[in-house]
Every structure is written in structure tokens, then in C-alpha cells.
C-alpha atoms as a PDB file:
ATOM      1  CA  UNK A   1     -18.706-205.137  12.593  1.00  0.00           C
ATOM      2  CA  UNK A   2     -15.096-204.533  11.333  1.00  0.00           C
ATOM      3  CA  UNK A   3     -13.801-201.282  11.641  1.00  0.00           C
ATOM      4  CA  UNK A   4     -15.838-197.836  12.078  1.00  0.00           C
ATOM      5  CA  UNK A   5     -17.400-198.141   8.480  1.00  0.00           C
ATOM      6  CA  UNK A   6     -18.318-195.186   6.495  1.00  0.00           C
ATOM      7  CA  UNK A   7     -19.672-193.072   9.318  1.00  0.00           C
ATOM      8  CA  UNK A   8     -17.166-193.558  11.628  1.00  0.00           C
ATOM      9  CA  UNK A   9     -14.569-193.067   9.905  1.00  0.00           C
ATOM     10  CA  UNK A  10     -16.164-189.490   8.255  1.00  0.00           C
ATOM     11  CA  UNK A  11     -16.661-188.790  12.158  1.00  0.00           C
ATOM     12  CA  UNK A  12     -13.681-189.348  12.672  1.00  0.00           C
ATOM     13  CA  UNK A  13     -11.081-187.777   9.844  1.00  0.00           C
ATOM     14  CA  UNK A  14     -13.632-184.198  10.675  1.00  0.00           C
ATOM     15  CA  UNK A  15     -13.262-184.624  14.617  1.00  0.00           C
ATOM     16  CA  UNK A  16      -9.470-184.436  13.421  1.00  0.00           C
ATOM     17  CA  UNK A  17      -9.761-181.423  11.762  1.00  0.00           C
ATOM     18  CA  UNK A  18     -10.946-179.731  14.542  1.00  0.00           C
ATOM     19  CA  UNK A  19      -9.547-177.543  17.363  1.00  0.00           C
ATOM     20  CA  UNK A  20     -10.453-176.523  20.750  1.00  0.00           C
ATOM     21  CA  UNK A  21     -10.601-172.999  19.612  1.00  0.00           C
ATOM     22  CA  UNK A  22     -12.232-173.465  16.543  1.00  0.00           C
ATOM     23  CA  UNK A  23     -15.452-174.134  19.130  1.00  0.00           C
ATOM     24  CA  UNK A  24     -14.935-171.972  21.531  1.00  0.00           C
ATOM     25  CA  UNK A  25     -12.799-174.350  23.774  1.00  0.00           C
ATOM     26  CA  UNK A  26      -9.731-174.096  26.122  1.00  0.00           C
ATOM     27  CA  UNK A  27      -6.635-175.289  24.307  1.00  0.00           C
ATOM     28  CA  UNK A  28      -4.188-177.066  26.308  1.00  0.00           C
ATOM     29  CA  UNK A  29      -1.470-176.705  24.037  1.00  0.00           C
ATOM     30  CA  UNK A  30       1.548-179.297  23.732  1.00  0.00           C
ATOM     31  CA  UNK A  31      -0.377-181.495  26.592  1.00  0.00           C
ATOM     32  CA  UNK A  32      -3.215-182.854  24.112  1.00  0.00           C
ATOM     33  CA  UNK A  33      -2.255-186.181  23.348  1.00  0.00           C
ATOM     34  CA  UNK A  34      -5.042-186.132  19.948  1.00  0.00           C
ATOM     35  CA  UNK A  35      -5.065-184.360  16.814  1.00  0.00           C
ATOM     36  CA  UNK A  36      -8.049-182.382  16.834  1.00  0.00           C
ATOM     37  CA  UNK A  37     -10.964-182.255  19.292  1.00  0.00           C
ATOM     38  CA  UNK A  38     -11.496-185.466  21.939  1.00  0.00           C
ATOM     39  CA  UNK A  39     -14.331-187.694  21.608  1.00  0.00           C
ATOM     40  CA  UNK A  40     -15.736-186.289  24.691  1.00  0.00           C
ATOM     41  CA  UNK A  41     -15.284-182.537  23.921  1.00  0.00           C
ATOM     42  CA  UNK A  42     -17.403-183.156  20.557  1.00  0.00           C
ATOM     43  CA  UNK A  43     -20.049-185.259  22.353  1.00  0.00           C
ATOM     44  CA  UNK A  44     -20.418-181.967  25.199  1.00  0.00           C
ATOM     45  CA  UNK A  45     -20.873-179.940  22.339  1.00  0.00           C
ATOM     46  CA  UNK A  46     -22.895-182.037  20.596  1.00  0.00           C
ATOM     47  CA  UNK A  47     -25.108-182.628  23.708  1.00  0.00           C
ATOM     48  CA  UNK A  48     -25.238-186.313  23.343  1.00  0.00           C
ATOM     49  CA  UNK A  49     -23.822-188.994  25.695  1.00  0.00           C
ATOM     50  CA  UNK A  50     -19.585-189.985  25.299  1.00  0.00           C
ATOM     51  CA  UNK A  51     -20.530-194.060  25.138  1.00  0.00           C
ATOM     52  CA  UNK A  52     -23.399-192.555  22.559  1.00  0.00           C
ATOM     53  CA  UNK A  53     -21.332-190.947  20.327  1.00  0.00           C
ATOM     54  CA  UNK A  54     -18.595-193.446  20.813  1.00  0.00           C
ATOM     55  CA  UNK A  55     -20.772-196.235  19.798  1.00  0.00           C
ATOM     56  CA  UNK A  56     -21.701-194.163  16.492  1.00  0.00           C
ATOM     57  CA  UNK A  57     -17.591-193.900  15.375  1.00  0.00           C
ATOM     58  CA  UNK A  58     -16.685-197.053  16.168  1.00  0.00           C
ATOM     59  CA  UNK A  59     -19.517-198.196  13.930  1.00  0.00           C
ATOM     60  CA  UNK A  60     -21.482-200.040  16.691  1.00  0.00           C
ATOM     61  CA  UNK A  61     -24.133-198.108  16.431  1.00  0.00           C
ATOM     62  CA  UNK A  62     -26.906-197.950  13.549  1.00  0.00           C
ATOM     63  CA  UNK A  63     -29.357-195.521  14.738  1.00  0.00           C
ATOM     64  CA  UNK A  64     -29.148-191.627  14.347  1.00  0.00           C
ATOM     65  CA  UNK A  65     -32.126-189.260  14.579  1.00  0.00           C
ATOM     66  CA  UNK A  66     -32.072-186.561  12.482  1.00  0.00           C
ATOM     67  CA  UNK A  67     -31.698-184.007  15.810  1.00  0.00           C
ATOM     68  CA  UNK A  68     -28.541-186.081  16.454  1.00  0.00           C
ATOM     69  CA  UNK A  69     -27.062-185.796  13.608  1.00  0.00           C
ATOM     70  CA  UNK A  70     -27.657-182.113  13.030  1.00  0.00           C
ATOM     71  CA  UNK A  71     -26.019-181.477  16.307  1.00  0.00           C
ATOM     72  CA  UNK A  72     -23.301-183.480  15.566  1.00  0.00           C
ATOM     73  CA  UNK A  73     -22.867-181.482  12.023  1.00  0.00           C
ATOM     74  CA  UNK A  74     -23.013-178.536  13.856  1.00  0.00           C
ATOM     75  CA  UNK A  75     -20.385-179.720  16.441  1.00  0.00           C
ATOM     76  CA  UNK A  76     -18.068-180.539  13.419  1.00  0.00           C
ATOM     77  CA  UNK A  77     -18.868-177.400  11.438  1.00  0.00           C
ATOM     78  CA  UNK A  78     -20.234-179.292   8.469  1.00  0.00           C
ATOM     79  CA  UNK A  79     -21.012-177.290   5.620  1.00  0.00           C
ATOM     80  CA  UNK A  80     -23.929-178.086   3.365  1.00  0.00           C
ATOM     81  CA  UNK A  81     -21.982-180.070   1.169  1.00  0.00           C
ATOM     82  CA  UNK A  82     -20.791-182.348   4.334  1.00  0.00           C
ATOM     83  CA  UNK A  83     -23.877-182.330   6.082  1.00  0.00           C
ATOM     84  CA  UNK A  84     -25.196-184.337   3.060  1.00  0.00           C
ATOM     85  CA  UNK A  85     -22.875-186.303   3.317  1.00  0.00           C
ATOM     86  CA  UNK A  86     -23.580-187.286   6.569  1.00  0.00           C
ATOM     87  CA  UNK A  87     -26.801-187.635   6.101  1.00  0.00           C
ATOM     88  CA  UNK A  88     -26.026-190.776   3.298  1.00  0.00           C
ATOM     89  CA  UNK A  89     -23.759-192.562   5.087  1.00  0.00           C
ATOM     90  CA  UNK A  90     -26.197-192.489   8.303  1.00  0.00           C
ATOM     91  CA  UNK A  91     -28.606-193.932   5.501  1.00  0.00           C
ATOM     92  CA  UNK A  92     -26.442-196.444   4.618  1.00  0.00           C
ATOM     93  CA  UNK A  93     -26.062-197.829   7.697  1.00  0.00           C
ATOM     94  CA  UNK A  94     -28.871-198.487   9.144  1.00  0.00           C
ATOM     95  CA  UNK A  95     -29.634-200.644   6.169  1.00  0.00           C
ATOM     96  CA  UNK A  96     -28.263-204.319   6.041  1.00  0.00           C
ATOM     97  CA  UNK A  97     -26.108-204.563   3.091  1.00  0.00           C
ATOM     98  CA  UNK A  98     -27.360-206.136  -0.232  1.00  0.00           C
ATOM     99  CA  UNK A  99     -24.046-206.888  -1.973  1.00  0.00           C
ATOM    100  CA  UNK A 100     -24.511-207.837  -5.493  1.00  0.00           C
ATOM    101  CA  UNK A 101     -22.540-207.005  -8.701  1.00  0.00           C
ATOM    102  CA  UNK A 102     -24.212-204.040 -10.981  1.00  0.00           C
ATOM    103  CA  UNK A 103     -25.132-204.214 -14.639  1.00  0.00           C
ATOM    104  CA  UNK A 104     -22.916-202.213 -16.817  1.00  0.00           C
ATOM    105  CA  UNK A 105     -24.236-198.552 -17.004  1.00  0.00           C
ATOM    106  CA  UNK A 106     -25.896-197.627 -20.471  1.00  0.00           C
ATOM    107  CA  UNK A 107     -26.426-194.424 -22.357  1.00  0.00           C
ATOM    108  CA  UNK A 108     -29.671-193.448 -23.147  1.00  0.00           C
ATOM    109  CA  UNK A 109     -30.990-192.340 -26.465  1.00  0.00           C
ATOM    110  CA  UNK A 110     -31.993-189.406 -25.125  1.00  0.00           C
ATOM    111  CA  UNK A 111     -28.380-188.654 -23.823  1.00  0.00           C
ATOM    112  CA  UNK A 112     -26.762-189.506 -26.901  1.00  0.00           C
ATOM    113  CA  UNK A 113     -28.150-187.025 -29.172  1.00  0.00           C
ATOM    114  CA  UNK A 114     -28.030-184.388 -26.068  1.00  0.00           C
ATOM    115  CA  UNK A 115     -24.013-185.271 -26.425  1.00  0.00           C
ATOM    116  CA  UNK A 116     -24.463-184.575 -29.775  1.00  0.00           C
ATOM    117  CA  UNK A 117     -26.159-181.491 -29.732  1.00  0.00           C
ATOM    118  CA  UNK A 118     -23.468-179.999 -27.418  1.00  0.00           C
ATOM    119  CA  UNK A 119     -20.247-181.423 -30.203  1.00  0.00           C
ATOM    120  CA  UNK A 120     -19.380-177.409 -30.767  1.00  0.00           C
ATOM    121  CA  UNK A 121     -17.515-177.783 -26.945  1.00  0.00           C
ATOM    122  CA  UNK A 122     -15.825-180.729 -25.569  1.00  0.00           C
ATOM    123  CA  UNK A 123     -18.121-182.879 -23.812  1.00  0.00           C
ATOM    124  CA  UNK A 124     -18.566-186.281 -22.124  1.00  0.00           C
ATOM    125  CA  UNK A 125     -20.833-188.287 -20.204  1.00  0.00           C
ATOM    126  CA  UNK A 126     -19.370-189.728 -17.015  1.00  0.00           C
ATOM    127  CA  UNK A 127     -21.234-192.640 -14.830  1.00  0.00           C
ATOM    128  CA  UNK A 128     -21.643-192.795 -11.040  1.00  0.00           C
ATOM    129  CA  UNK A 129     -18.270-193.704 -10.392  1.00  0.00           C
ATOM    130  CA  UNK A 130     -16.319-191.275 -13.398  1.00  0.00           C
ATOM    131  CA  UNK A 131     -16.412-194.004 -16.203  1.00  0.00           C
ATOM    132  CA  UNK A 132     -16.508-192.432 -19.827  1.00  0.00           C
ATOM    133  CA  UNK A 133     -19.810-193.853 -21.117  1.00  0.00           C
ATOM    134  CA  UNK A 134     -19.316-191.493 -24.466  1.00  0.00           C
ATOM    135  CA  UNK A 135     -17.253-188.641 -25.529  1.00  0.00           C
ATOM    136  CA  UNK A 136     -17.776-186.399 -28.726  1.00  0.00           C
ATOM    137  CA  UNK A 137     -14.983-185.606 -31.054  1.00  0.00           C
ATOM    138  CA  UNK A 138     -13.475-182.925 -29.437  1.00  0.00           C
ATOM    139  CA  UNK A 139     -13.587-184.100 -25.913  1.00  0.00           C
ATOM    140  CA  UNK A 140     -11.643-187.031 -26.671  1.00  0.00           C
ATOM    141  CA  UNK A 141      -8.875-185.243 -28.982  1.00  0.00           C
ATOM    142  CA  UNK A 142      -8.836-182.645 -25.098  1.00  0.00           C
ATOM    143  CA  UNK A 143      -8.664-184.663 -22.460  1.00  0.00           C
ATOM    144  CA  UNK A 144      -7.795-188.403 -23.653  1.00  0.00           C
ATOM    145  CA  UNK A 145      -6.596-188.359 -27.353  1.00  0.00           C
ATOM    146  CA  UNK A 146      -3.941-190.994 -26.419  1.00  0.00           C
ATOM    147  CA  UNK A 147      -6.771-193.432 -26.102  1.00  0.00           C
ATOM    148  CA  UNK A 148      -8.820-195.361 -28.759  1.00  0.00           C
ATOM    149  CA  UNK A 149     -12.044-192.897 -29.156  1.00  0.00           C
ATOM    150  CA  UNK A 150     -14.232-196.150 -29.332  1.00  0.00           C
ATOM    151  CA  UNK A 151     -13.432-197.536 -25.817  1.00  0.00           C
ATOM    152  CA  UNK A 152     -16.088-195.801 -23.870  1.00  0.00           C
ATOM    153  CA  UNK A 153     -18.318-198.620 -26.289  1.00  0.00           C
ATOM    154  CA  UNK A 154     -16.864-201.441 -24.739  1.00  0.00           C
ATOM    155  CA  UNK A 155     -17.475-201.548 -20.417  1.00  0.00           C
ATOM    156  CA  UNK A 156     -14.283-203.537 -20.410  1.00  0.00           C
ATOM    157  CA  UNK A 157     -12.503-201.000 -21.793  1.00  0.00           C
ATOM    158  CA  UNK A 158     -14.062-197.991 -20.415  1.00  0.00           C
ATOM    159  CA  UNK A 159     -11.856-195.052 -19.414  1.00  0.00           C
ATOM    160  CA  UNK A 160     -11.980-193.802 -15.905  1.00  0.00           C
ATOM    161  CA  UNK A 161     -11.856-190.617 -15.181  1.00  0.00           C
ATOM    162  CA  UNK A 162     -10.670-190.942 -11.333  1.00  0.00           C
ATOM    163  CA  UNK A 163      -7.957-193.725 -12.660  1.00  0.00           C
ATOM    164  CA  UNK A 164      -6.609-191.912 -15.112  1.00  0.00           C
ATOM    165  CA  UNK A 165      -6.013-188.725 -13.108  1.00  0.00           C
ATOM    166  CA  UNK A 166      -3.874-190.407 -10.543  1.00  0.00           C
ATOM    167  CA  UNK A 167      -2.320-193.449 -12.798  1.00  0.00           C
ATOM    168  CA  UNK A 168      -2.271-192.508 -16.881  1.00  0.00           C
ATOM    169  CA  UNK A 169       0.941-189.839 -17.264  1.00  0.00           C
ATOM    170  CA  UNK A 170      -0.823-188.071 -19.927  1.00  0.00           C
ATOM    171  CA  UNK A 171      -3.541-186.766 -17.565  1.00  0.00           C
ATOM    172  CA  UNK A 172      -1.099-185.938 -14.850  1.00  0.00           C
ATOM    173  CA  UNK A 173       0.779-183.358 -17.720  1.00  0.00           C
ATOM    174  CA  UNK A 174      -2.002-182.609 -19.151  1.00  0.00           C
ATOM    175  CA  UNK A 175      -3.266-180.210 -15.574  1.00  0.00           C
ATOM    176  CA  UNK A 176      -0.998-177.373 -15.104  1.00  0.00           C
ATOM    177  CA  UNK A 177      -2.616-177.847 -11.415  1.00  0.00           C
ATOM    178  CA  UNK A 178      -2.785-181.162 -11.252  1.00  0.00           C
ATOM    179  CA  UNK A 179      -3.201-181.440  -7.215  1.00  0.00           C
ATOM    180  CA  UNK A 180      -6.349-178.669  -7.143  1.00  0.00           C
ATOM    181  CA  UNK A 181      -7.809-181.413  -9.902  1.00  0.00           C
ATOM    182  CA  UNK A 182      -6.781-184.314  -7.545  1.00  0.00           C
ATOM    183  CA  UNK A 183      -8.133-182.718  -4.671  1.00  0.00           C
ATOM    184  CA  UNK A 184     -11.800-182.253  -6.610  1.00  0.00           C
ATOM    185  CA  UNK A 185     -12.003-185.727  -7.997  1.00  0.00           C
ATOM    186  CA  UNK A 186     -11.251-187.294  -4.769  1.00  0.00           C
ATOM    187  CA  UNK A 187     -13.944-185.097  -2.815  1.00  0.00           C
ATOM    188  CA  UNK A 188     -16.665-185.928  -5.735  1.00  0.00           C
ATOM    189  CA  UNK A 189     -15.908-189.586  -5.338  1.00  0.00           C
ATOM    190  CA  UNK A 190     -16.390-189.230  -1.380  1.00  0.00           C
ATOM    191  CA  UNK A 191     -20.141-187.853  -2.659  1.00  0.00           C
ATOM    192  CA  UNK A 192     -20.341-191.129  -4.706  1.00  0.00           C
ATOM    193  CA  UNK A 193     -19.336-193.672  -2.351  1.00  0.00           C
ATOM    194  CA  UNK A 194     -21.981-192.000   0.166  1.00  0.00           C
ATOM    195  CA  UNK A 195     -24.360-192.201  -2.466  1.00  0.00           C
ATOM    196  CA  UNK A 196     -23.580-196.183  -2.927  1.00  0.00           C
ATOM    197  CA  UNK A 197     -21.656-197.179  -0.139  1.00  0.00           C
ATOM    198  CA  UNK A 198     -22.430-200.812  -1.034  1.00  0.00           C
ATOM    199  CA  UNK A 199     -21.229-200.396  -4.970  1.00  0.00           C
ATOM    200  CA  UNK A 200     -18.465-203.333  -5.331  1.00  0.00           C
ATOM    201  CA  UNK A 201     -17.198-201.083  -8.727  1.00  0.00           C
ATOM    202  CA  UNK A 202     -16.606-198.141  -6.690  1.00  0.00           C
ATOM    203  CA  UNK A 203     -15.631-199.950  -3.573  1.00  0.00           C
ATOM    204  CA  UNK A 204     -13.050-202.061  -6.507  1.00  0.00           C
ATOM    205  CA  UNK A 205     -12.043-198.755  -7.923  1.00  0.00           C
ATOM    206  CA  UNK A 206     -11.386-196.886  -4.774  1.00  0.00           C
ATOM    207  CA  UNK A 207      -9.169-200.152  -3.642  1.00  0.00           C
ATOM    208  CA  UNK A 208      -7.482-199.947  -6.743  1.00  0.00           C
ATOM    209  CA  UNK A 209      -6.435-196.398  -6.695  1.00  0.00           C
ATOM    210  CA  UNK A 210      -5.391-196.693  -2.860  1.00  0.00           C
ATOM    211  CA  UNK A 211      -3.205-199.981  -3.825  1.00  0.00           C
ATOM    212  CA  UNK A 212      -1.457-197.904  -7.066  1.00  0.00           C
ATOM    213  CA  UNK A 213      -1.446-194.415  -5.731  1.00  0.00           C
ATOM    214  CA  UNK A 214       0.168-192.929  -3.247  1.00  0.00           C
ATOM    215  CA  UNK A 215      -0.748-189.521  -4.312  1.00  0.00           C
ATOM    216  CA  UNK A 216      -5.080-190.472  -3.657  1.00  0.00           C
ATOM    217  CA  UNK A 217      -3.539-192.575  -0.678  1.00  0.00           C
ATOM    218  CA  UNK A 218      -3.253-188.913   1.232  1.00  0.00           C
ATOM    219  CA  UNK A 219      -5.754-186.826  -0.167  1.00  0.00           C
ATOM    220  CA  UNK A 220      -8.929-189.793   0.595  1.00  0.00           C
ATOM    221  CA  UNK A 221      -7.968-190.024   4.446  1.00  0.00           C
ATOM    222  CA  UNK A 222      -8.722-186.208   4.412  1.00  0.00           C
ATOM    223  CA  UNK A 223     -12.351-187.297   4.281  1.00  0.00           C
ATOM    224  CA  UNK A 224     -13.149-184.044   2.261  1.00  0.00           C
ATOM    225  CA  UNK A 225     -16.433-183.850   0.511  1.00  0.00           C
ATOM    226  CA  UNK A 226     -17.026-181.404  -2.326  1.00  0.00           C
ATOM    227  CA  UNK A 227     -19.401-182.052  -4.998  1.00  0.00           C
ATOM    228  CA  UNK A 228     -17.635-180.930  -8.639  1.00  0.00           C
ATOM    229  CA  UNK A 229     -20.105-178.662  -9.817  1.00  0.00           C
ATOM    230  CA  UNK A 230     -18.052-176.049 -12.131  1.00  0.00           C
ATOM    231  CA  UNK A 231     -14.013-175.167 -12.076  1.00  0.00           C
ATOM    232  CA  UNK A 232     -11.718-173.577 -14.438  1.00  0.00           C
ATOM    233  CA  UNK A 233      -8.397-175.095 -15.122  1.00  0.00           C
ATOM    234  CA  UNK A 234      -5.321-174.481 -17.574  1.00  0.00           C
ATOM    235  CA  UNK A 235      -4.505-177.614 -18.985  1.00  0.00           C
ATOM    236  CA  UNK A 236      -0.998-178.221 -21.482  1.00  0.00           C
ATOM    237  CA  UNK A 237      -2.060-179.713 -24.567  1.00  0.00           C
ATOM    238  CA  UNK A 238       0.537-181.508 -26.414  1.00  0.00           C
ATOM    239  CA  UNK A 239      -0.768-179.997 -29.985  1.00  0.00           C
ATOM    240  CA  UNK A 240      -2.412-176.600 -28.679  1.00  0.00           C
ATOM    241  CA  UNK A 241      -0.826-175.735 -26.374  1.00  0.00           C
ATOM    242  CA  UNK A 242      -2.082-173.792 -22.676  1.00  0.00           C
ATOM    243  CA  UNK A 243      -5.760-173.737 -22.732  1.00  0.00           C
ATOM    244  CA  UNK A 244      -7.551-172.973 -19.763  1.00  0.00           C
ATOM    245  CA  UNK A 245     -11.311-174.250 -19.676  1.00  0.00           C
ATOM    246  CA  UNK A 246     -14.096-174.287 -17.371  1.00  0.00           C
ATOM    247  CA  UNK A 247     -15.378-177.973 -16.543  1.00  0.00           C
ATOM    248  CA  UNK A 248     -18.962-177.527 -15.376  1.00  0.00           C
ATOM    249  CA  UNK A 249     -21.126-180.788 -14.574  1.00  0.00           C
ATOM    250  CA  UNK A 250     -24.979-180.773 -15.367  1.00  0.00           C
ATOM    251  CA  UNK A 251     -27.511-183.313 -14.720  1.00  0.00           C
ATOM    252  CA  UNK A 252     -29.520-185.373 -16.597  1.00  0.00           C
ATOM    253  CA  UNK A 253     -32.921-185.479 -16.303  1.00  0.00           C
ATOM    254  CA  UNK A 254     -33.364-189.112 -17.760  1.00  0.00           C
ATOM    255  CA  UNK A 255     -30.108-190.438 -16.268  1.00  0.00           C
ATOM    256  CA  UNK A 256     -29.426-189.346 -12.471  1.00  0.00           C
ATOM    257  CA  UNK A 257     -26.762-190.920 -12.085  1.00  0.00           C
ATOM    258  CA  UNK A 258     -24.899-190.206 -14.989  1.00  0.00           C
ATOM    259  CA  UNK A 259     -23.450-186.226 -15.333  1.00  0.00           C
ATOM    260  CA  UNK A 260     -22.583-184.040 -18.492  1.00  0.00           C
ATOM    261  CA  UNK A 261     -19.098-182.765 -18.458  1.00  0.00           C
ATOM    262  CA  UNK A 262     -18.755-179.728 -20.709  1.00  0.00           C
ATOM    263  CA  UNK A 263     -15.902-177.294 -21.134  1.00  0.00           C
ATOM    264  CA  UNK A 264     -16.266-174.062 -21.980  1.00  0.00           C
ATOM    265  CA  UNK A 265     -13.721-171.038 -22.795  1.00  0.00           C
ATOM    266  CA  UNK A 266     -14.527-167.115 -22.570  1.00  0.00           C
ATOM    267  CA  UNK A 267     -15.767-165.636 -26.229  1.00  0.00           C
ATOM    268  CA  UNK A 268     -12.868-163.875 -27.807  1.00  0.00           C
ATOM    269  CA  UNK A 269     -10.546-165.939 -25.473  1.00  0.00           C
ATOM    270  CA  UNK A 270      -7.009-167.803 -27.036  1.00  0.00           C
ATOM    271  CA  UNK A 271      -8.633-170.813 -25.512  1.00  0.00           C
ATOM    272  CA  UNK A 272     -11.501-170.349 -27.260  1.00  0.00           C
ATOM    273  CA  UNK A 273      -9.313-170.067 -30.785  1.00  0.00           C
ATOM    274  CA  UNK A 274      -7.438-172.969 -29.212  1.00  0.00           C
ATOM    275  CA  UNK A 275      -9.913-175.459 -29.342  1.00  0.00           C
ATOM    276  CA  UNK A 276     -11.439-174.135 -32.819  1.00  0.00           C
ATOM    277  CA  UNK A 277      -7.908-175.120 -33.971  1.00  0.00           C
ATOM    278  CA  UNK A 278      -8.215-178.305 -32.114  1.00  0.00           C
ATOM    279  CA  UNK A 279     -11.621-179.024 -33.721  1.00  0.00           C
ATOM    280  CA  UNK A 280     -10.573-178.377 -37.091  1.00  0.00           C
ATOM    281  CA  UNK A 281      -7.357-180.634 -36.909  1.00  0.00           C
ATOM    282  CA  UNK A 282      -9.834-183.477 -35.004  1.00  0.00           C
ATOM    283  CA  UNK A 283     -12.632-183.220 -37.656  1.00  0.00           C
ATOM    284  CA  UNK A 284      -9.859-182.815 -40.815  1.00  0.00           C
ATOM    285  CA  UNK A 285      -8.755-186.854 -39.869  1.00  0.00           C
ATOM    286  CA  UNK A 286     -11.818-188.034 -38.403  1.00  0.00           C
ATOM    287  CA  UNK A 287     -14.555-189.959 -40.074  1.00  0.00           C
ATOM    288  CA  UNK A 288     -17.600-189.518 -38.227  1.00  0.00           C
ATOM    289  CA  UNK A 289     -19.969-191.955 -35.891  1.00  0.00           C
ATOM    290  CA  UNK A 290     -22.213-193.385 -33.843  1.00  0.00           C
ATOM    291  CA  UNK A 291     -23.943-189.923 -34.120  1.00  0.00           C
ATOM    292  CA  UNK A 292     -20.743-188.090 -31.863  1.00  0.00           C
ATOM    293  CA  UNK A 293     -17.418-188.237 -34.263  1.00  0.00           C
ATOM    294  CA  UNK A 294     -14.752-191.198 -34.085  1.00  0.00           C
ATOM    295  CA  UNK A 295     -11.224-190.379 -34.987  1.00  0.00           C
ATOM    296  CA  UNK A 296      -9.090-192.791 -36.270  1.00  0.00           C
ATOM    297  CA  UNK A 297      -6.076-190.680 -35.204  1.00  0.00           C
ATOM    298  CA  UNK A 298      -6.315-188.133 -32.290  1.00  0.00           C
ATOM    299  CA  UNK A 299      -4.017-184.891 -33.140  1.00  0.00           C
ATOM    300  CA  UNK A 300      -0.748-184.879 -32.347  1.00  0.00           C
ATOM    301  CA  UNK A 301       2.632-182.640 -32.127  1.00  0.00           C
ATOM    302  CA  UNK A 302       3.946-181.331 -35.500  1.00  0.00           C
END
């Protein structure tokens, strides 16, 4: 096996984090020649063998019982979020690896008209590795109105959500925070690839962004895992100005592995009146399709 794999090198990046007195351990100071705890401090605390646990990082070994790897979490200080993690890329390893090339993700009816239904906010629907499979109206004219609205349509063209973060200059303006965004999009992709460690699109996406981006470069070796359930953030719209919004992800039933991204605004808000000006500039050039709303034009700058 080449390299640690997955597991190891989650193992790893959290040993790193790590230090003696975050356990409860003597700190030698300037004498410790590793960042973070030793291999053979975690396996004591762990209560499992040093050739054991060495075995597991360097990826030579497949096996892990559950009591294992619970005492390993523990060792680490997983939280919940990481201890899933951990948990899937154990999976994935001890099963032998079934590369093959998947079929282009699809929206479902079903999903369609739920985008629909939800066109009063801006909303998408984002597949296992953050492609746009659909937008409506006023999604598109918030987060990507520099881009044709009719792309998602076409799985050459899809958008990515991850790519453009880190590589489109619009999306990097368009987050007042733009690293506290980073820093979520790389953790939810770290849930993803444990989810499909064998996924050549993710693995080809995640080599992409590492090749082009400095910036994901740093924040991916952190190994952090974080699941991106619900966050506010001010974004700088080029036609309505500061909005701030809260992106919250819900599941669909039908569709797993697909997640509806909506953004919301407090009642009363300027954000709120924001994106009601948005909506009515968006729907005053846009003919309407496919059920969601397809601009010709996206708003811009008067």
C-alpha cells in the first residue's frame, strides 16, 4: 500500500494537534522532537499495542474493532463530528477498492418542484461533492450571477461550489469572511471524501483544487471535519450591496446524497429588503423555466 491512506493520514494530522497536556501528560518542552503527541504516548493512552497502532497509520493495517477505535477517538479527543469520521474511513478500508467512474448525478422530480416551492429565498441543490445540480432565480442572481443560469443543466458545465470558492474571483469578493467560508467547505468535503473515499470525481476535484490553490493546499492538511449544517455570513453583492444570510443545509428524503442549500435573512432585516430588491430586479429581466426561473441577464451595478 502507498502511503498511510485515508486513515492514517486522519490519525495522523489529529495526533498532531495534540499535546502532552491536553491528556494529562508530562511535557518535555523544547526537547520533543514531534509536533503533537508521539505515536507511543497515543497508543498508552489508547491501551493498544505501539507496532498495533503503528500498523493502523501507516495504512498497513485493515482491521479495527469498534472498542479500538473508540479508544483511539477518545485518545485524540474526537468530537462527534470526527468520530464519524473515523468511523468511514475505517469502513473504507477494510473494503478492497472498486474503482469505476460514476454516472452523472440527476435531479429528481420530486426535488425539482421542492426547489420550486422554496423560489421566495435563494436556494440550490448541491450533489455529493458541491456540484450545482439546479438553482432557482434568486440563488443564481446571489451567489453566481456571473455565470450562465442554465449550466447546472449541462454535467459538463456544472458549477462547483468547492471550485469556485477557492478559484472563481467573484466568490472570493463576494464573502466578507471569506477564510471562515473556506474553512467550512473544506471540513464538509473531508465528510464527503469519508463518505466515498473511492469517488474518482471527488478524488479529481480534491486534486484539482490542491494543484490550483494554495489557499485549500493549507486548510485540507488540517484534517478538520465539520459537517455544514447552518452558518450566517455577510456577503458584498455587487448590485445590493452587504447582505448577511444564513446558509442552512437540509436533506432530502428522496435524494441522500444530494442537500438543499437555502438562505434565509431575519424578518424586518435590510437583508431581508435586500434580496426583495434583488428578486424584483432578477424576475423584472428574467423569462421564466424549467419550472425554477432562467435569466437571460443576472443583475448588475447601475
Amino acid at each position: 500500500m502507498n502511503g498511510p491512506g485515508p486513515l492514517g493520514a486522519f490519525l495522523q494530522a489529529r495526533r498532531a494537534r495534540l499535546r502532552p497536556a491536553d491528556v494529562g501528560l508530562r511535557d518535555l518542552g523544547p526537547r520533543r522532537r514531534v509536533a503533537g503527541l508521539r505515536r507511543e504516548e497515543l497508543a498508552q493512552l489508547a491501551g493498544v499495542s505501539v507496532s498495533y497502532y503503528t500498523r493502523l497509520e501507516q495504512g498497513r493495517s485493515r482491521g479495527a474493532s469498534a472498542e479500538v477505535l473508540d479508544a483511539i477517538a477518545r485518545a485524540l479527543l474526537l468530537d462527534d463530528h470526527e468520530r464519524e469520521h473515523l468511523d468511514r474511513l475505517a469502513s473504507g478500508a477494510r473494503r478492497v477498492p472498486r474503482p469505476r467512474r460514476p454516472r452523472p448525478e440527476k435531479l429528481a422530480d420530486e426535488t425539482r418542484d421542492l426547489l420550486r416551492s422554496v423560489d421566495g429565498v435563494p436556494a440550490m441543490v448541491l450533489g455529493r461533492r458541491t456540484d450545482v445540480l439546479a438553482w432557482n432565480t434568486l440563488g443564481h442572481a446571489l451567489l453566481a450571477g456571473h455565470l450562465d443560469f442554465l449550466d447546472p443543466e449541462d454535467p459538463a458545465r456544472r458549477p462547483n461550489m468547492s471550485r469556485m470558492l477557492f478559484l472563481d474571483p467573484h466568490c472570493q469578493e463576494l464573502y466578507a469572511d471569506w477564510k471562515r467560508k473556506a474553512r467550512a467547505v473544506v471540513g464538509n468535503l473531508r465528510v464527503a471524501v469519508g463518505r466515498h473515499p473511492e469517488n474518482p470525481l471527488l478524488a479529481e476535484l480534491i486534486g484539482e483544487l490542491t494543484m490550483k490553490s494554495p489557499q485549500f493546499v493549507a486548510l485540507w492538511g488540517d484534517h478538520r471535519v465539520a459537517p455544514c449544517d447552518a452558518a450566517a455570513y455577510e456577503l458584498r453583492h455587487p448590485f445590493v450591496g452587504t447582505v448577511t444570510v444564513t446558509q442552512q443545509t437540509l436533506s432530502i428524503a428522496r435524494s441522500p446524497e444530494q442537500a438543499l442549500i437555502v438562505c434565509t435573512t431575519p424578518a424586518g432585516s435590510s437583508s431581508e429588503e435586500a434580496l426583495a430588491l434583488l428578486r424584483q430586479a432578477s424576475d423584472s429581466r428574467a423569462p421564466h423555466a424549467h419550472g425554477v426561473g432562467a435569466p437571460e441577464k443576472s443583475p448588475r451595478p447601475v
